[in-house]
Protein backbone atom coordinates (compact mmCIF):
# COMPACT_ATOMS: atom_id res chain seq x y z
CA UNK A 1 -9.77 -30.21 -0.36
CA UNK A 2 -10.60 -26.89 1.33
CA UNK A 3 -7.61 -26.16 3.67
CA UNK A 4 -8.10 -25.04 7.34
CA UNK A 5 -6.83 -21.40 7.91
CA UNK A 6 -5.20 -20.68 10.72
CA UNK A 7 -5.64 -17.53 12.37
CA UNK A 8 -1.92 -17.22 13.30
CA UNK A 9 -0.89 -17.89 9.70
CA UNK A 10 -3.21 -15.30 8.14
CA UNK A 11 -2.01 -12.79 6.30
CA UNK A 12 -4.20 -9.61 5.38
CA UNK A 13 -3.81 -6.66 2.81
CA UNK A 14 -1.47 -4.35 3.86
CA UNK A 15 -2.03 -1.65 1.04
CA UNK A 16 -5.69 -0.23 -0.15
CA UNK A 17 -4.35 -1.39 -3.52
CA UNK A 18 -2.40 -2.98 -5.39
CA UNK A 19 -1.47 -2.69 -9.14
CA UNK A 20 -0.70 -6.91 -9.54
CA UNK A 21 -1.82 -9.55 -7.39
CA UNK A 22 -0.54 -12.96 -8.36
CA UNK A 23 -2.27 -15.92 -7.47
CA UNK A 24 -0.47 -19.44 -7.45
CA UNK A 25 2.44 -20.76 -9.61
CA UNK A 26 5.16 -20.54 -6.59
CA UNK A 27 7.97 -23.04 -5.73
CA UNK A 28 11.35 -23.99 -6.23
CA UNK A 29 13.66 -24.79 -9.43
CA UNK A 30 16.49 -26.88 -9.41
CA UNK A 31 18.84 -25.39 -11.71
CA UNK A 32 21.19 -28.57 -13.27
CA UNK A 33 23.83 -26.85 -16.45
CA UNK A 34 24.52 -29.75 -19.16
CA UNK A 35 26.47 -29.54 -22.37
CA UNK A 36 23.62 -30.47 -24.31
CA UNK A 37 19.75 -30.80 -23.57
CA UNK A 38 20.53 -34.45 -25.56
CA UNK A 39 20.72 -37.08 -23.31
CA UNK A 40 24.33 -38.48 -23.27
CA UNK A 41 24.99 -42.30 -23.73
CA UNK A 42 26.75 -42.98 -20.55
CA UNK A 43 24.97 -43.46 -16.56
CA UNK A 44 26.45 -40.14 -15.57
CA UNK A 45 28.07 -36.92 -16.08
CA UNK A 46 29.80 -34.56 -14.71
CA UNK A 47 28.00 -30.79 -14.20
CA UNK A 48 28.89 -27.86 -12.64
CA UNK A 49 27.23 -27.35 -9.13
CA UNK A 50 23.49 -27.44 -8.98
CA UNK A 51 21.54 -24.74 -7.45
CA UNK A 52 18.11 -23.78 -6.37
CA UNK A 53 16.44 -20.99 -7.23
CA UNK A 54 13.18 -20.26 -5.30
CA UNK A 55 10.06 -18.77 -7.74
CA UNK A 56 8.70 -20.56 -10.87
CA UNK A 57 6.28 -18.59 -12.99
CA UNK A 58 3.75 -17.12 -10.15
CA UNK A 59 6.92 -15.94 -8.21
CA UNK A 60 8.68 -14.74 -10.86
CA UNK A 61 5.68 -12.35 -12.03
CA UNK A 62 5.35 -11.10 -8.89
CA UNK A 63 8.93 -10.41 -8.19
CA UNK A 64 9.49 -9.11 -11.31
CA UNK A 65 6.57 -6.72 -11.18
CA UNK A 66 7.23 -5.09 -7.76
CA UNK A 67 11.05 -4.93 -8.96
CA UNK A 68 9.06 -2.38 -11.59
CA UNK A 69 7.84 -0.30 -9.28
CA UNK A 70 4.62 -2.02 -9.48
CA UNK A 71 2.72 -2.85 -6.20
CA UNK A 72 2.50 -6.65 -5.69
CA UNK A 73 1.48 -9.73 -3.83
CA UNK A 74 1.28 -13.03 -4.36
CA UNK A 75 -1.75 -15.79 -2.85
CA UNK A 76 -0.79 -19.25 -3.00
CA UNK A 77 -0.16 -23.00 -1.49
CA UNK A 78 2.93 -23.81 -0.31
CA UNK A 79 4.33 -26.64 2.05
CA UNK A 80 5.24 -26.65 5.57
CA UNK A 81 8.76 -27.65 4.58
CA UNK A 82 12.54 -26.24 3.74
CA UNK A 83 12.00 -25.34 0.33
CA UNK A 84 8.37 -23.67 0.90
CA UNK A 85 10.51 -21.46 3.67
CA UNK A 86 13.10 -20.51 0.60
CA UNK A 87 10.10 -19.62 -1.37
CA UNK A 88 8.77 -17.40 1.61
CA UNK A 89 12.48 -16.03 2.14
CA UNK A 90 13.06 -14.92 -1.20
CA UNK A 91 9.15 -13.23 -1.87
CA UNK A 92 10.01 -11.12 1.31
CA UNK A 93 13.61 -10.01 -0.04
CA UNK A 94 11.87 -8.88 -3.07
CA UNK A 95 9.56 -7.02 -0.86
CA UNK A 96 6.24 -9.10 -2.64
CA UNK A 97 3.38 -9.07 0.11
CA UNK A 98 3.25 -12.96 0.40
CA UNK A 99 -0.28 -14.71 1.68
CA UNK A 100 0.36 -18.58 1.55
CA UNK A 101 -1.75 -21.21 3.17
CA UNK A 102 -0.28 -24.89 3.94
CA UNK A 103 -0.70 -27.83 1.24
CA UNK A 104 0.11 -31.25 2.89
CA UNK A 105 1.25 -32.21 -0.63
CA UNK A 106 4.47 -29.25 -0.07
CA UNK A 107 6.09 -26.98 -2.03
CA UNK A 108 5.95 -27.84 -5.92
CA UNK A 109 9.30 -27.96 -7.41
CA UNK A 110 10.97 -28.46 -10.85
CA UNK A 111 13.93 -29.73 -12.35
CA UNK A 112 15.32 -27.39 -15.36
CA UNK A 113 18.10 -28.57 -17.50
CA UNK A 114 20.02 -25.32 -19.15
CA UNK A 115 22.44 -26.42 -21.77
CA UNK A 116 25.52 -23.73 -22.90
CA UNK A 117 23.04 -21.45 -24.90
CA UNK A 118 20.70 -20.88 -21.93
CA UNK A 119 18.30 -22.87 -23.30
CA UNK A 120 16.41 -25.46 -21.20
CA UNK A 121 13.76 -28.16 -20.01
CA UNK A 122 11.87 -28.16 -17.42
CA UNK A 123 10.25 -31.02 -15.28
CA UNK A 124 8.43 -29.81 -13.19
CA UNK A 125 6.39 -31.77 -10.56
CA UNK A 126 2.46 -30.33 -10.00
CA UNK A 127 1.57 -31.88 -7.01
CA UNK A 128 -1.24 -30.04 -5.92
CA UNK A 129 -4.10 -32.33 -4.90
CA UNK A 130 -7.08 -32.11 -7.69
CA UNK A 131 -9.31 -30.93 -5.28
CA UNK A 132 -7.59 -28.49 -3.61
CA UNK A 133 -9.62 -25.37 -3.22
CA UNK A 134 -8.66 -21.50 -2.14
CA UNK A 135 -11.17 -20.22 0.14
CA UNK A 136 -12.58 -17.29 -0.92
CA UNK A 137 -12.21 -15.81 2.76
CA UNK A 138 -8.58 -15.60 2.02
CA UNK A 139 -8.31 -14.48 -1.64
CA UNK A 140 -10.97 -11.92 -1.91
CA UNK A 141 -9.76 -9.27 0.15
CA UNK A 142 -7.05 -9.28 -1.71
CA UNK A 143 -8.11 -9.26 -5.40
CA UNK A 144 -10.53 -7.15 -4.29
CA UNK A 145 -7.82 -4.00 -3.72
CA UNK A 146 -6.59 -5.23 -7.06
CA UNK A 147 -5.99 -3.07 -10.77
CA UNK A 148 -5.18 -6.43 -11.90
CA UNK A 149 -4.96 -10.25 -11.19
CA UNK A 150 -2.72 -12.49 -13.10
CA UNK A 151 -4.19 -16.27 -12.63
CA UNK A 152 -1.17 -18.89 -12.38
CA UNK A 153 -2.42 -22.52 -14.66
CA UNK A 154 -2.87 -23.84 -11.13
CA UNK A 155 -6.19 -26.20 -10.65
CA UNK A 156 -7.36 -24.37 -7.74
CA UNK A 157 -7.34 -20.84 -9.39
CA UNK A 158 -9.80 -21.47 -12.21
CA UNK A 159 -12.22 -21.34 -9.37
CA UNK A 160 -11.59 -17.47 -8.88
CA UNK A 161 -12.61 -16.37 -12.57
CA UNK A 162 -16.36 -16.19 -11.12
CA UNK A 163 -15.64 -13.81 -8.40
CA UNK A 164 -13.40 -11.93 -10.51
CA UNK A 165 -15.83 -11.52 -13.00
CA UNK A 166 -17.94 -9.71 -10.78
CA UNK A 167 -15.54 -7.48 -9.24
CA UNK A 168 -14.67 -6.59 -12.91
CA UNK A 169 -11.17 -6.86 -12.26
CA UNK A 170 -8.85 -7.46 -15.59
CA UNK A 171 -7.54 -11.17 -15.71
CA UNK A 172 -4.42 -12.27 -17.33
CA UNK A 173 -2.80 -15.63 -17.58
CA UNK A 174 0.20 -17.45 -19.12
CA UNK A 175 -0.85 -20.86 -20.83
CA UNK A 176 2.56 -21.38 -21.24
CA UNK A 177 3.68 -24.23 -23.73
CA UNK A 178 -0.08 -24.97 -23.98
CA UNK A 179 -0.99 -27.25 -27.90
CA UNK A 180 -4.63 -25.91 -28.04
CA UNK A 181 -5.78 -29.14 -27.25
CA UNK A 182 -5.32 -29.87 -23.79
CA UNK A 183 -8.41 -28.96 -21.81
CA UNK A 184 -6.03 -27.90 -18.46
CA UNK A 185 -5.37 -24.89 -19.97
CA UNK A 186 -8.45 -24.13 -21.93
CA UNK A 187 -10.54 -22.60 -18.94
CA UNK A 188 -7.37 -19.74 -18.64
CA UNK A 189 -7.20 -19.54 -22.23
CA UNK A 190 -11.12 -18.39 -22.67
CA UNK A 191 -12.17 -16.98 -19.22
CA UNK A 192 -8.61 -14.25 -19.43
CA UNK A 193 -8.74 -10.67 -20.74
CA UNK A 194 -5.17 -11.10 -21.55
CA UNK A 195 -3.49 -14.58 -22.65
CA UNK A 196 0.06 -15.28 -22.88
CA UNK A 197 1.40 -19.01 -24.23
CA UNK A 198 4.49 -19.94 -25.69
CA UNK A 199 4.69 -20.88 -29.12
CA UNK A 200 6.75 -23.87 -28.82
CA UNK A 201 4.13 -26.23 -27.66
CA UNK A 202 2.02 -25.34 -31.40
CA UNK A 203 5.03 -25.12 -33.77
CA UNK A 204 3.75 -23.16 -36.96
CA UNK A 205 0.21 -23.56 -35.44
CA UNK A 206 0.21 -20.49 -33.20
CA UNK A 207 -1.76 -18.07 -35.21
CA UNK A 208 -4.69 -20.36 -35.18
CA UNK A 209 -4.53 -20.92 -31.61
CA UNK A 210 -4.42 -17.16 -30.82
CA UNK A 211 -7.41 -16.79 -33.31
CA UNK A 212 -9.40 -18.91 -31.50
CA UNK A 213 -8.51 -17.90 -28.06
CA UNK A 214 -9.82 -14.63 -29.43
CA UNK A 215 -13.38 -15.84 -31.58
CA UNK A 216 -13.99 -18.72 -28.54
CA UNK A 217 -13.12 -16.83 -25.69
CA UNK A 218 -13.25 -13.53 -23.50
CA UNK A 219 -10.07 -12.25 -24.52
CA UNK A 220 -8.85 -8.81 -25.77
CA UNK A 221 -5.27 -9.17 -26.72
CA UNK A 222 -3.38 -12.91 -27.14
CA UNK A 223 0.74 -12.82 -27.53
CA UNK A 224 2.46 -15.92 -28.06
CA UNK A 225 6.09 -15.36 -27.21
CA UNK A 226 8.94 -17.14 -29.49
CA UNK A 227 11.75 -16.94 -28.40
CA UNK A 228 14.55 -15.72 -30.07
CA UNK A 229 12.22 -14.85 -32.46
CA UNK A 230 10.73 -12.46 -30.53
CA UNK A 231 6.47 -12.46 -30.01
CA UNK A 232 3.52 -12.13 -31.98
CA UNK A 233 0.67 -9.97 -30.57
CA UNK A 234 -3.03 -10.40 -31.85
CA UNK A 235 -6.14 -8.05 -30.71
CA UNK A 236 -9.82 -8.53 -31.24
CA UNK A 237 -9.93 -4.99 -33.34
CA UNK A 238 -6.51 -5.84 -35.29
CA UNK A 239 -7.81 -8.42 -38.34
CA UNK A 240 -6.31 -11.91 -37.91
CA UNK A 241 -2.48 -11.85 -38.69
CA UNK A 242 -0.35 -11.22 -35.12
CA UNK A 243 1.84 -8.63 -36.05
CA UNK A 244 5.23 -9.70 -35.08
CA UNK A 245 7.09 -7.97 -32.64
CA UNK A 246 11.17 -8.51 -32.93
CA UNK A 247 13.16 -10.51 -29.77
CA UNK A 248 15.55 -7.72 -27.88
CA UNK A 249 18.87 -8.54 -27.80
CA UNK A 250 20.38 -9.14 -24.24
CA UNK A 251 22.35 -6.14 -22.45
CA UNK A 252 24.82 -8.92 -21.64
CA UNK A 253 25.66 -12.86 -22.50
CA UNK A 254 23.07 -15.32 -22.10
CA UNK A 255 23.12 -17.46 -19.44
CA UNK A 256 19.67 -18.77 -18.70
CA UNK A 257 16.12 -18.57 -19.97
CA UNK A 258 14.70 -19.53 -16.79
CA UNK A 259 11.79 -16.62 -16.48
CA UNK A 260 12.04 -15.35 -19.50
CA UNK A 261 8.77 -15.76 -20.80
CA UNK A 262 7.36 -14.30 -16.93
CA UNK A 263 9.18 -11.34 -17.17
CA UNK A 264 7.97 -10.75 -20.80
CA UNK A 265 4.37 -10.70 -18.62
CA UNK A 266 5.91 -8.34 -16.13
CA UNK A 267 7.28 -5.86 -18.82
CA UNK A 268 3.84 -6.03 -20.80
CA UNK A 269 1.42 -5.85 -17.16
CA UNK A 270 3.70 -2.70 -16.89
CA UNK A 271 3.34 -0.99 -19.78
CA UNK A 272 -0.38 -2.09 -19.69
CA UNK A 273 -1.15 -0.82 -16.07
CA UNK A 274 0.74 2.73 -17.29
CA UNK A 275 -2.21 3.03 -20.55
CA UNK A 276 0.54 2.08 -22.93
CA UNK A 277 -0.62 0.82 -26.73
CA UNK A 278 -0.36 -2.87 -27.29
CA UNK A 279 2.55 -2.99 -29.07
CA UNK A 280 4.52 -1.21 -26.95
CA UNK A 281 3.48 -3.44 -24.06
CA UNK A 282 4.85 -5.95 -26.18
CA UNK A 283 8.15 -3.71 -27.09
CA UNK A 284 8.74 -3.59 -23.05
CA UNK A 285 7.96 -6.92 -22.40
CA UNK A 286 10.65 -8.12 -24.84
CA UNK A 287 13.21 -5.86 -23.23
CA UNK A 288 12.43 -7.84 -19.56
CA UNK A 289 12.64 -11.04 -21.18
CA UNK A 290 15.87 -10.46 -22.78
CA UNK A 291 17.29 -8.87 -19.56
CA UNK A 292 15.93 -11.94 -17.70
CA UNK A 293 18.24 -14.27 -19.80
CA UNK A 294 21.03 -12.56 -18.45
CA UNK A 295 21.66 -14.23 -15.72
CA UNK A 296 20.78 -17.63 -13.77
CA UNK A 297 17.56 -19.03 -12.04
CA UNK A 298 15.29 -15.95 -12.95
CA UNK A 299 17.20 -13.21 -10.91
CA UNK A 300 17.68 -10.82 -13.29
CA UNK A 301 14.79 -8.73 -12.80
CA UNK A 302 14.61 -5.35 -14.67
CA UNK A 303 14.02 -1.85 -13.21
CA UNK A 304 11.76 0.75 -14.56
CA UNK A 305 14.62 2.70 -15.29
CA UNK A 306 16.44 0.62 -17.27
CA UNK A 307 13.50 -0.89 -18.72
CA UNK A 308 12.52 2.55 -20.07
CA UNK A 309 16.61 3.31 -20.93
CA UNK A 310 16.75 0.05 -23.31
């Protein structure tokens, strides 16, 4: 499903470069606070107000890396609808360069359930048609101009690694909870330069995923991020045991983890795109993610300043 692009609605580069460009992964979280992420034995309860939060994990990268310093913009498929207009509302307060073209499917949206320790579950919907398609017309002058691309799990953005490839342009991606099994995922996971996944979808299984990301695939560096147990980083040149680098602890209560595993990406991207070791990329991202559970829906976005001050 190739979308038409109309001439009105397209955007073009407005900088010769830019350090991140960010392609899919936008919409809109619905943010509902429950005692307990276990489901209660009655019809209905009571919860504090529910909000929305525009972003999700494409959104949140890119806001959190031009709230860095960093020079950003995001490429992506939204809806001609009310929430799609939030998602284009809060990109420009951010001041992210924002490209979109028009899905008839709409904005994707999720559902995330935070209990009283900030942790949560998300349901989130993935709507996008399976054969929707990016035009390279639209995405190439901008990842063109780019130091680096970060590829959102969306379908239609496997389709880029070829072009990328020859551009040369470094490729990262966030598998998220990803098992090591499901083939979604697998294209990101061996086509990347950097790969980011959360350990909670391999329990105690994570260092053999990351070792095979690494032996199977393209990849440099692999982290799988834990949590309050911090992240484990893994490197083609650095044997095969991550070395485990220790969770941050918040600047302030916790209220949410919404984002907290994007801006670890946005704290290691930074420290990567300034020629920082790995492990100090890893140190920084940390720091974001901690400062990110801070407050609700993914709006606590760290400076450069205070990244470098904790």
């Amino acid at each position: 499903m190739r979308q038409h692009i109309d001439e009105e609605e397209r955007m073009v580069p407005q900088q010769e470069s830019y350090d991140i460009v960010v392609v899919g992964g936008s919409g809109v979280d619905t943010i509902v606070r429950i005692p307990t992420l276990l489901a209660p034995p009655t019809d209905s309860i009571g919860v504090p107000p529910i909000e929305e939060w525009p972003g999700q994990t494409g959104g949140n990268v890119a806001l959190g890396a031009r709230a860095l310093g960093l020079s950003a913009a995001l490429l992506d498929y939204i809806g001609d609808d009310w929430i799609g207009a939030q998602v284009r509302e809060r990109l420009a307060e951010g001041d992210v360069e924002f490209a979109p073209l028009i899905s008839p499917a709409g904005t994707r949206r999720a559902v995330n359930l935070v209990d009283r320790s900030g942790r949560r579950m998300s349901f989130y919907d993935g709507r996008d048609p399976a054969d929707l398609r990016m035009p390279r017309e639209h995405y190439l002058p901008w990842v063109g101009r780019a130091r680096h691309v970060h590829l959102s799990i969306m379908n239609f953005a496997r389709f880029l690694y070829d072009d990328l490839a020859e551009l040369g342009v470094p490729v990262s991606t966030d598998l998220h909870d990803w098992d090591g099994l499901n083939d979604h995922q697998r294209e990101f996971a061996l086509r990347s330069d950097l790969v980011f996944f959360s350990a909670a979808g391999t329990g105690q299984g994570f260092p053999g995923v990351m070792r095979e990301i690494l032996r199977e695939g393209r990849a440099e560096i692999v982290v799988a991020t834990a949590g309050a147990d911090g992240a484990y980083l893994l490197t083609r040149d650095g044997g095969d045991t991550p070395r485990h680098i220790p969770a941050t602890v918040p600047p302030a209560p916790v209220v949410d983890s919404n984002g907290a595993g994007d801006a670890f990406v946005c704290g290691f991207l930074y420290g990567r795109l300034a020629g920082r070791d790995v492990e100090e990329c890893a140190r920084l991202g940390a720091v974001a993610g901690a400062y990110a559970c801070t407050a609700p829906g993914s709006t606590a976005l760290i400076s450069a300043e205070a990244l470098q001050r904790a």
